[in-house]
Protein backbone atom coordinates (compact mmCIF):
# COMPACT_ATOMS: atom_id res chain seq x y z
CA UNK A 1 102.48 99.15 77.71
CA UNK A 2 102.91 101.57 75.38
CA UNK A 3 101.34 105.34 76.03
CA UNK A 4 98.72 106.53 73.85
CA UNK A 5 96.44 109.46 74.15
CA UNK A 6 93.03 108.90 71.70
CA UNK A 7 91.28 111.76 70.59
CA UNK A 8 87.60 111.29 69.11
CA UNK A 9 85.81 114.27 67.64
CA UNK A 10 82.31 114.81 66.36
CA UNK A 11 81.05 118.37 65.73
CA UNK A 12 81.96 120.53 68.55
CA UNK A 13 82.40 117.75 70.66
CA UNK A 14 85.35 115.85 71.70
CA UNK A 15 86.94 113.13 73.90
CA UNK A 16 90.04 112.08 75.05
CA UNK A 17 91.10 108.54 76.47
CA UNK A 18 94.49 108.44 77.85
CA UNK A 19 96.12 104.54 77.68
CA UNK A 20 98.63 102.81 79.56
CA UNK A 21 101.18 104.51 82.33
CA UNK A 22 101.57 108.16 82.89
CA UNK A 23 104.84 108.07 85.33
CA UNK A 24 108.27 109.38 85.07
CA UNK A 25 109.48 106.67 82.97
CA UNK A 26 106.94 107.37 80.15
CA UNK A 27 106.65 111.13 80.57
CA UNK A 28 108.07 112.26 77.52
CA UNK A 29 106.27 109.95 75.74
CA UNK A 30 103.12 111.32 77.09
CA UNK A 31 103.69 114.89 77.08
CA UNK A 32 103.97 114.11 72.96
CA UNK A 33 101.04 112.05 72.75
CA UNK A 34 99.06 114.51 74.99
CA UNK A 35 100.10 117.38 72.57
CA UNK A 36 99.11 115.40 69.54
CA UNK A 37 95.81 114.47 70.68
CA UNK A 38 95.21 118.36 72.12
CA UNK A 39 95.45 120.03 68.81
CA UNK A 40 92.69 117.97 67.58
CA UNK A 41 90.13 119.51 70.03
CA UNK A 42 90.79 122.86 68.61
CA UNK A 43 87.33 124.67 68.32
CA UNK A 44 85.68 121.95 70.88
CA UNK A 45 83.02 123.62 73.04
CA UNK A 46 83.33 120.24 75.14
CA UNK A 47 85.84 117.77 75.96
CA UNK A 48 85.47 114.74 77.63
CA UNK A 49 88.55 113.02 79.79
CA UNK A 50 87.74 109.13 79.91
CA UNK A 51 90.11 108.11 82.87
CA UNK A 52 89.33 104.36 82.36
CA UNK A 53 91.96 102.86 80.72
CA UNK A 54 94.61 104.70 82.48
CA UNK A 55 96.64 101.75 83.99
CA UNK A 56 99.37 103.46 86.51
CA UNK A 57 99.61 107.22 87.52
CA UNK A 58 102.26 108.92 89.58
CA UNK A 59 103.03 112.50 89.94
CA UNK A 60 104.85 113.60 87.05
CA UNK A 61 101.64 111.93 84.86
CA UNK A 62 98.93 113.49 86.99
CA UNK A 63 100.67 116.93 86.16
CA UNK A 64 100.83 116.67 82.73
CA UNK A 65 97.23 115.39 83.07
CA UNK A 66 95.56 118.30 85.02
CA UNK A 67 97.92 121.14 82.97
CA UNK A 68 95.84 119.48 79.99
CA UNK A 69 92.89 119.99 81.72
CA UNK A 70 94.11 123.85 82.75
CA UNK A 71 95.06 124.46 79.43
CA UNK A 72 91.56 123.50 77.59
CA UNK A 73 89.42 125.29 80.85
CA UNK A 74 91.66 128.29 80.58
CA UNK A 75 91.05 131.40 78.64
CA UNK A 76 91.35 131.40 74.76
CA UNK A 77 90.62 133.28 71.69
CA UNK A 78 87.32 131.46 70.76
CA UNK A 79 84.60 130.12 73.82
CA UNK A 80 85.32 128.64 76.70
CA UNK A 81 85.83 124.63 76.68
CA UNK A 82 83.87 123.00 78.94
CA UNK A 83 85.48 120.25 80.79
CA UNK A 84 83.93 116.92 82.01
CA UNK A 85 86.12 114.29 83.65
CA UNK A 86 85.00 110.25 83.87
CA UNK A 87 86.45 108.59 85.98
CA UNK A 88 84.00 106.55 87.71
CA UNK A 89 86.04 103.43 87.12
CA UNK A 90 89.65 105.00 88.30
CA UNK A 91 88.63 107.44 90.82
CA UNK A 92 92.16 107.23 92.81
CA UNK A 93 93.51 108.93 89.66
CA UNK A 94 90.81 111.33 89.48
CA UNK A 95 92.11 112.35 93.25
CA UNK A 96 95.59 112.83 92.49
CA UNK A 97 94.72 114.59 89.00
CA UNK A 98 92.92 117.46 91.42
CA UNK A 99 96.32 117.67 93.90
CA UNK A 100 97.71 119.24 90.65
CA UNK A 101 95.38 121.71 89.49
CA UNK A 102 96.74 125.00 89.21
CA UNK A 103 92.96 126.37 89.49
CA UNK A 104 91.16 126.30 92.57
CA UNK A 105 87.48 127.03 92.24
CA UNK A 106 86.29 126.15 96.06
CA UNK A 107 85.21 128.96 98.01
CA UNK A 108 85.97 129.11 101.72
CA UNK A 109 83.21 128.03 104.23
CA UNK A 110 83.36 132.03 105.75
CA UNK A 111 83.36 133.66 102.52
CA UNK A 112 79.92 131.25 101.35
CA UNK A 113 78.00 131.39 104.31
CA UNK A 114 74.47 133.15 104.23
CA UNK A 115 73.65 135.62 106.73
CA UNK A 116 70.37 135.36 106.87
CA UNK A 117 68.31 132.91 108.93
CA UNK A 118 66.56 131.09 106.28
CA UNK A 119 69.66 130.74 104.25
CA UNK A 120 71.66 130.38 107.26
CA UNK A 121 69.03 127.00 107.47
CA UNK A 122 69.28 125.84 104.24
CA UNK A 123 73.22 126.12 104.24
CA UNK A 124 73.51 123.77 107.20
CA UNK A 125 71.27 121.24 105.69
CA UNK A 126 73.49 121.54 102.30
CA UNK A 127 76.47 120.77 104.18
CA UNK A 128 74.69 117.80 105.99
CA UNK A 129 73.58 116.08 102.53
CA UNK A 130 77.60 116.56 101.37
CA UNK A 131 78.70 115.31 104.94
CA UNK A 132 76.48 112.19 104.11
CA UNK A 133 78.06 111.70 100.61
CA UNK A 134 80.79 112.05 101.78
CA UNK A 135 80.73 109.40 104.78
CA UNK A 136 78.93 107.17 101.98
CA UNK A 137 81.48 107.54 99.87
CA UNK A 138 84.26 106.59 102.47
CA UNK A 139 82.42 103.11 103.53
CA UNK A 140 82.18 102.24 99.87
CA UNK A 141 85.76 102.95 99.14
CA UNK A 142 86.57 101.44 102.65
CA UNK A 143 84.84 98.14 102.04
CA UNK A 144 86.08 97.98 99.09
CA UNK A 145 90.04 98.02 100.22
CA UNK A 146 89.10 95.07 101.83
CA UNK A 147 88.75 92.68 99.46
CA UNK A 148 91.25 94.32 97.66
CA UNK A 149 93.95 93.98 100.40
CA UNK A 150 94.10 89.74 99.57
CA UNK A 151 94.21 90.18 96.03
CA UNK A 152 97.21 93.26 96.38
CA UNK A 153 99.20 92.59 99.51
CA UNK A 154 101.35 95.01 98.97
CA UNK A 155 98.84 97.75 98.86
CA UNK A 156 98.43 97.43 102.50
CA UNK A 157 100.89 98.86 105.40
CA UNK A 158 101.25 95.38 107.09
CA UNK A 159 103.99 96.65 108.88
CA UNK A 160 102.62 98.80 110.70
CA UNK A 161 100.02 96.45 112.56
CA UNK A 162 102.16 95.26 115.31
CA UNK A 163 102.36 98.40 116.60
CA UNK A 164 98.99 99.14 116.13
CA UNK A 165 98.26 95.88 117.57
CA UNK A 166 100.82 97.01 120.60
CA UNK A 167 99.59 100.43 120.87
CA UNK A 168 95.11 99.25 120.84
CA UNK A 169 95.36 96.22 122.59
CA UNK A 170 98.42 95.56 125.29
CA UNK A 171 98.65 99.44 126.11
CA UNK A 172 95.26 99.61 126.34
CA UNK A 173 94.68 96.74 128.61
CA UNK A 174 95.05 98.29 131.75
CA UNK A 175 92.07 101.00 131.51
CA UNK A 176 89.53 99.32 129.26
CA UNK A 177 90.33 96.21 132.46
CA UNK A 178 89.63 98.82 134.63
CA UNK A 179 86.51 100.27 133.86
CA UNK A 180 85.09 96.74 133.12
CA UNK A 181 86.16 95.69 136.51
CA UNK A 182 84.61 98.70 138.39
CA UNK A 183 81.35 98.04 136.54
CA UNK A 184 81.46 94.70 138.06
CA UNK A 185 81.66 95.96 141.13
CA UNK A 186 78.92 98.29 140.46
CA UNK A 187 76.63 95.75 138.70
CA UNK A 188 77.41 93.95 142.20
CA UNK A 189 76.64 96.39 144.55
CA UNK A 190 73.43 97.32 142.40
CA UNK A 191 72.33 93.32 142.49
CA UNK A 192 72.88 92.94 146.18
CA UNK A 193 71.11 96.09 146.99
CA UNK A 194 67.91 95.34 144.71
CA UNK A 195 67.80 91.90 144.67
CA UNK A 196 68.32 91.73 147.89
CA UNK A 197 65.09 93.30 149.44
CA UNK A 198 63.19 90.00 148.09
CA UNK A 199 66.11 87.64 149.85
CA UNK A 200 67.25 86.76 145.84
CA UNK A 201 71.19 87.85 146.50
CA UNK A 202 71.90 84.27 144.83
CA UNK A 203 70.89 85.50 141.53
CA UNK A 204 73.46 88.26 142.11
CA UNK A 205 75.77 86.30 140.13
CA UNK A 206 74.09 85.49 137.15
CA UNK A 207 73.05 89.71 137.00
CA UNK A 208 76.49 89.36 136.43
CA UNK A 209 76.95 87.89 133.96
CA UNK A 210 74.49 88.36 132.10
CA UNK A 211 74.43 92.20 131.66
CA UNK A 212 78.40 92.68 131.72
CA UNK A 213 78.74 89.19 129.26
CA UNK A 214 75.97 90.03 126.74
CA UNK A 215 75.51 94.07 126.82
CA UNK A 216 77.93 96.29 129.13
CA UNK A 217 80.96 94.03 128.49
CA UNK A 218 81.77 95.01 125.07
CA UNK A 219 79.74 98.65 125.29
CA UNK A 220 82.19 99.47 128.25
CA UNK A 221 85.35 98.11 125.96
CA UNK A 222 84.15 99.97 122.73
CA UNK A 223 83.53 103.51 124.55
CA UNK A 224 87.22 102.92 126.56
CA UNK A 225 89.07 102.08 122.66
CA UNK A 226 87.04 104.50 120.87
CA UNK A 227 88.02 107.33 123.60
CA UNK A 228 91.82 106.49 123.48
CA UNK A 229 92.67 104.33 120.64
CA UNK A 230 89.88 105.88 118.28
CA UNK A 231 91.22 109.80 119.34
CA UNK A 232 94.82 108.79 118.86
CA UNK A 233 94.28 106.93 115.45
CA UNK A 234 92.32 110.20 114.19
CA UNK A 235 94.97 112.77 115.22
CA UNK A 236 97.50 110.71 113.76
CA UNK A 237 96.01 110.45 110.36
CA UNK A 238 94.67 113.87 110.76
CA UNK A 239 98.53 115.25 111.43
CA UNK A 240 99.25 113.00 107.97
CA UNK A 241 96.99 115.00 106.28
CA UNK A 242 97.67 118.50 107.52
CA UNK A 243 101.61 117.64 106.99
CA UNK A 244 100.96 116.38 103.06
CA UNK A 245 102.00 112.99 103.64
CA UNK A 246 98.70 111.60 102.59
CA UNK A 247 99.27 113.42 99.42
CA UNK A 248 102.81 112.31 98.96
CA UNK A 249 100.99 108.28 99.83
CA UNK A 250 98.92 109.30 96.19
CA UNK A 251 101.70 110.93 94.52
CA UNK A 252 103.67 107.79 95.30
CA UNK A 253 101.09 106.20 93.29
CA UNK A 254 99.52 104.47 96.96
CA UNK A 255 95.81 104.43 97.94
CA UNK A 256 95.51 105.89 101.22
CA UNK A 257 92.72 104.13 101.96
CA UNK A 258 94.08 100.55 101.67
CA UNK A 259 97.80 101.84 103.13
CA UNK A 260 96.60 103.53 106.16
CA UNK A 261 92.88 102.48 107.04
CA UNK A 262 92.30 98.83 106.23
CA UNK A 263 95.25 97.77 108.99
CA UNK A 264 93.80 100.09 111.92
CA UNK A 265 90.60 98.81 111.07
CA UNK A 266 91.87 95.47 111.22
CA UNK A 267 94.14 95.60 114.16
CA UNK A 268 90.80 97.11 115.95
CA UNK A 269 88.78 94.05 114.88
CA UNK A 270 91.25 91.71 116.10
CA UNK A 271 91.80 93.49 119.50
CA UNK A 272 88.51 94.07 120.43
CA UNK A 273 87.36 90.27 121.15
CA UNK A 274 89.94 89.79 123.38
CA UNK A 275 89.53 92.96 125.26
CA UNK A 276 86.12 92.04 125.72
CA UNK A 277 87.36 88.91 126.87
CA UNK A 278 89.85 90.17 129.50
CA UNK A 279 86.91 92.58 130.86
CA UNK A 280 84.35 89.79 131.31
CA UNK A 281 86.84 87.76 133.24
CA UNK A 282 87.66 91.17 135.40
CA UNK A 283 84.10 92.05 136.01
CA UNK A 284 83.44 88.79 137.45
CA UNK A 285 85.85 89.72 139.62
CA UNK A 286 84.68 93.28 140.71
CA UNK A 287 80.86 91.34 141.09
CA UNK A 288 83.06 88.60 143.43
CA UNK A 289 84.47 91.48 145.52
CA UNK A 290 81.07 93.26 146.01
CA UNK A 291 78.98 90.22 147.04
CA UNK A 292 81.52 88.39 149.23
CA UNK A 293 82.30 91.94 150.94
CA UNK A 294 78.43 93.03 151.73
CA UNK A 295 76.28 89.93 151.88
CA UNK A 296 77.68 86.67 153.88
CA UNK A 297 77.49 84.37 149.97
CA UNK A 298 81.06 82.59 150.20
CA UNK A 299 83.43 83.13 147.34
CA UNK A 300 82.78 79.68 146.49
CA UNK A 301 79.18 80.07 146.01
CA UNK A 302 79.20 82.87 143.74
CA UNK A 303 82.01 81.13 141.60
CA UNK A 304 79.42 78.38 141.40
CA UNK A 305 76.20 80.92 140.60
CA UNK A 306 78.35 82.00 138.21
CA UNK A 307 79.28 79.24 136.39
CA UNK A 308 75.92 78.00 136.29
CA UNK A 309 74.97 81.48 134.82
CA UNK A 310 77.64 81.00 131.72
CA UNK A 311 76.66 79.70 128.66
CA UNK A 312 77.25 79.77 125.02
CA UNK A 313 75.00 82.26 124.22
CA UNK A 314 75.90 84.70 126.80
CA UNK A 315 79.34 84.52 125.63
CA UNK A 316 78.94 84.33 122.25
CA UNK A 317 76.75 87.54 122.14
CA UNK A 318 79.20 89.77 123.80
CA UNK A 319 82.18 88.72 121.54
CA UNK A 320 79.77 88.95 118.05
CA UNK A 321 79.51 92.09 118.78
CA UNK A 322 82.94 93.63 119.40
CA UNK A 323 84.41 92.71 116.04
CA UNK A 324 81.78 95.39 114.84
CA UNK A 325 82.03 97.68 116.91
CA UNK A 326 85.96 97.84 116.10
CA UNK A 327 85.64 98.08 112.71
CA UNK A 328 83.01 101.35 113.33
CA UNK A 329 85.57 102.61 115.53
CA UNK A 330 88.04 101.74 112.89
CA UNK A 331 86.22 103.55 110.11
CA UNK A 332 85.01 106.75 111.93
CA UNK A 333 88.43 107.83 113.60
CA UNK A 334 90.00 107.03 110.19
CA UNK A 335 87.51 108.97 108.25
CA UNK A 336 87.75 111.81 110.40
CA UNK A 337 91.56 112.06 110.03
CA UNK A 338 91.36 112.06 106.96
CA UNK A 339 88.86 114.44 105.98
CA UNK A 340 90.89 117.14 108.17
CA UNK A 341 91.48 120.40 106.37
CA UNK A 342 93.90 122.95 107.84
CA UNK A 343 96.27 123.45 110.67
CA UNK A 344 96.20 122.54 114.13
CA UNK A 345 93.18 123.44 115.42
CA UNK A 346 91.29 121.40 112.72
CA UNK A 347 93.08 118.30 113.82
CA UNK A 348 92.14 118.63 117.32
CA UNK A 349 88.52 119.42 116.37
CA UNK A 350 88.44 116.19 113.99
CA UNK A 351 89.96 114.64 116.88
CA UNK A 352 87.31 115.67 119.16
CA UNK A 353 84.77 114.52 116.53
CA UNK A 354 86.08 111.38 115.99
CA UNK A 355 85.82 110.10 120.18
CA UNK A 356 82.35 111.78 120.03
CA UNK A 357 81.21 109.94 116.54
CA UNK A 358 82.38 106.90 117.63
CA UNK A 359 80.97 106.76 121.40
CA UNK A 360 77.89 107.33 119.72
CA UNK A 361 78.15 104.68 116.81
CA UNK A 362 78.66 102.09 119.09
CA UNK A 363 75.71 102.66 121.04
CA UNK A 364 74.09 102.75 118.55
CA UNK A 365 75.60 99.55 117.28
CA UNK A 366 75.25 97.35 120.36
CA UNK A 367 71.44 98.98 120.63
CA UNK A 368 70.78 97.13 116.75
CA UNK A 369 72.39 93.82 118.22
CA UNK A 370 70.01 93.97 120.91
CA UNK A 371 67.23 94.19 119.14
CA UNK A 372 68.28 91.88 116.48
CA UNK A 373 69.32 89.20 119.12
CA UNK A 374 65.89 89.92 120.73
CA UNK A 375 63.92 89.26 117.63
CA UNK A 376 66.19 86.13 116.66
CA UNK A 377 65.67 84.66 120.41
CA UNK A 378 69.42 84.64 121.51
């Protein structure tokens, strides 16, 4: 495809649409047709940048791209040119168009902060409306990538989800088993101790399984993965960032939303089920051990109580749930990494943010499937 810059002018008005592929193979191609079109706009007050129809962007385009841009905001002999960019339907080259702009108009967070109360106030609830476009913003482009990752293949890091695969699920076997088998024992202890002032210790097994199978089962799981899956996925990404290797992913022409988060996200998904899984089966054990050991019910009664107490719906509930809470998981370590800014310190602060973000998402989570399964009779 051949690469054409179209300049439209009306008045004091005028537009640009760049066409076809701004990379290295085409750039002296476009660095004529960009010249061309920019000494039409001479005497514009306002330019419009239509990134539409732009089909393939690397590096060397998006600099030649924002040095336009620089070169029509900058200083002249008559008014100042007022810039507009559209690039609601390409907004990956929109991105990679800002990594290359000479001028930086941002402010730092110290330097813009109000001292006084009221604006102190108003400041924070500023940054909480951005924080909320921006987490909107994420989903969308998240949710998106899915879809996306079928029809482009290639556009994903498949590679990498063995390892992630490895690194959630197998090394993380032996704690997330853990704490669901000491909450058996718990659940157990608590059943016996309550249940047993009425002489109703044979409904200890069914307590069971019905709090660890439908509720603490995959809430138990979720807050285990999101504290050390979750925290390593968002220092990783969040290292990425700080060490310009998600910029080098754009500049390589490579969204770094379908390369790096759609294959945690899915390797969480996957992992989760059968996490849950593994804990149910070791919680049954932890309530075995805490009935057999305090009350005189056999081993072969409560394996019978608790068989009894198993059905379809108890399981199913559980594992319905975990795929979800994954994919929040998923999403909030991965956003959190990747909004990093700065050194170090900001990594382990987004780190910190992540495990906290996503504890509290899957509450949340599991407390809207409870509710829902309530209404819905399940």
């Amino acid at each position: 495809m051949s690469v054409v810059v179209r300049a439209d002018r009306e008045g004091d008005r005028g537009r640009l649409i760049p066409t076809g592929h701004f990379d290295l193979a085409h750039a002296t191609t476009a660095a004529r047709a960009i010249a061309s079109a920019e000494s039409t706009l001479d005497g514009c007050h306002a330019v419009e940048i239509d990134l539409s129809e732009v089909s393939e962007l690397d590096g060397a385009g998006a600099v030649q791209l924002a040095r336009l841009i620089d070169r029509l905001e900058g200083p002249r002999s008559g008014p100042r040119v007022l810039v507009s960019i559209l690039g609601e339907r390409n907004p990956e080259a929109v991105r990679l168009i800002d990594l290359y702009r000479e001028r930086r108009t941002s402010v730092p967070a110290a330097a813009r902060r109000p001292g006084a109360p009221l604006a102190r106030i108003g400041s924070v609830a500023a940054e909480w409306f951005s924080a909320i476009h921006g987490t909107l913003d994420f989903a969308g482009r998240s949710f998106v990538a899915f879809p996306r990752a079928v029809m482009a293949p290639r556009s994903v890091d498949w590679r990498s989800m063995p390892r992630l695969v490895q690194d959630i699920g197998a090394d993380g076997l032996l704690v997330a088993g853990a704490a669901n088998l000491l909450v058996g024992v718990i659940i157990g202890f608590l059943g016996v101790s309550q249940l047993g002032r009425f002489g109703a210790t044979v409904y200890v097994p069914e307590l069971v399984v019905v709090a660890h199978f439908r509720e603490l089962g995959p809430l138990v799981t979720a807050i285990v993965v999101a504290g050390r899956s979750g925290a390593g996925l968002a220092s990783e990404i969040a290292t990425m960032k700080v060490s310009e290797e998600i910029d080098a992913l754009r500049a390589m022409g490579f969204n770094p939303v379908s390369w790096l988060v759609v294959p945690r996200c899915l390797a969480l998904v996957l992992v989760m089920p059968v996490l849950t899984w593994v804990g149910d089966v070791l919680a049954l054990l932890g309530g075995l051990a805490a009935t057999t050991t305090i009350t005189d019910m056999s081993a072969r009664a409560y394996v019978m109580g608790t068989s009894d107490a198993i059905t379809a719906g108890h399981f199913l509930v559980g594992l319905v749930k975990s795929p979800f809470l994954g994919l929040a998981i998923g999403l909030i370590a991965c956003r959190q990494g990747l909004a990093t800014r700065g050194g170090a310190a900001e990594v382990g602060a987004r780190t910190t943010t992540a495990v906290v973000m996503s504890i509290l998402g899957v509450i949340v989570i599991s407390a809207l499937f409870t509710v829902l399964f309530a209404f819905v009779g399940v």
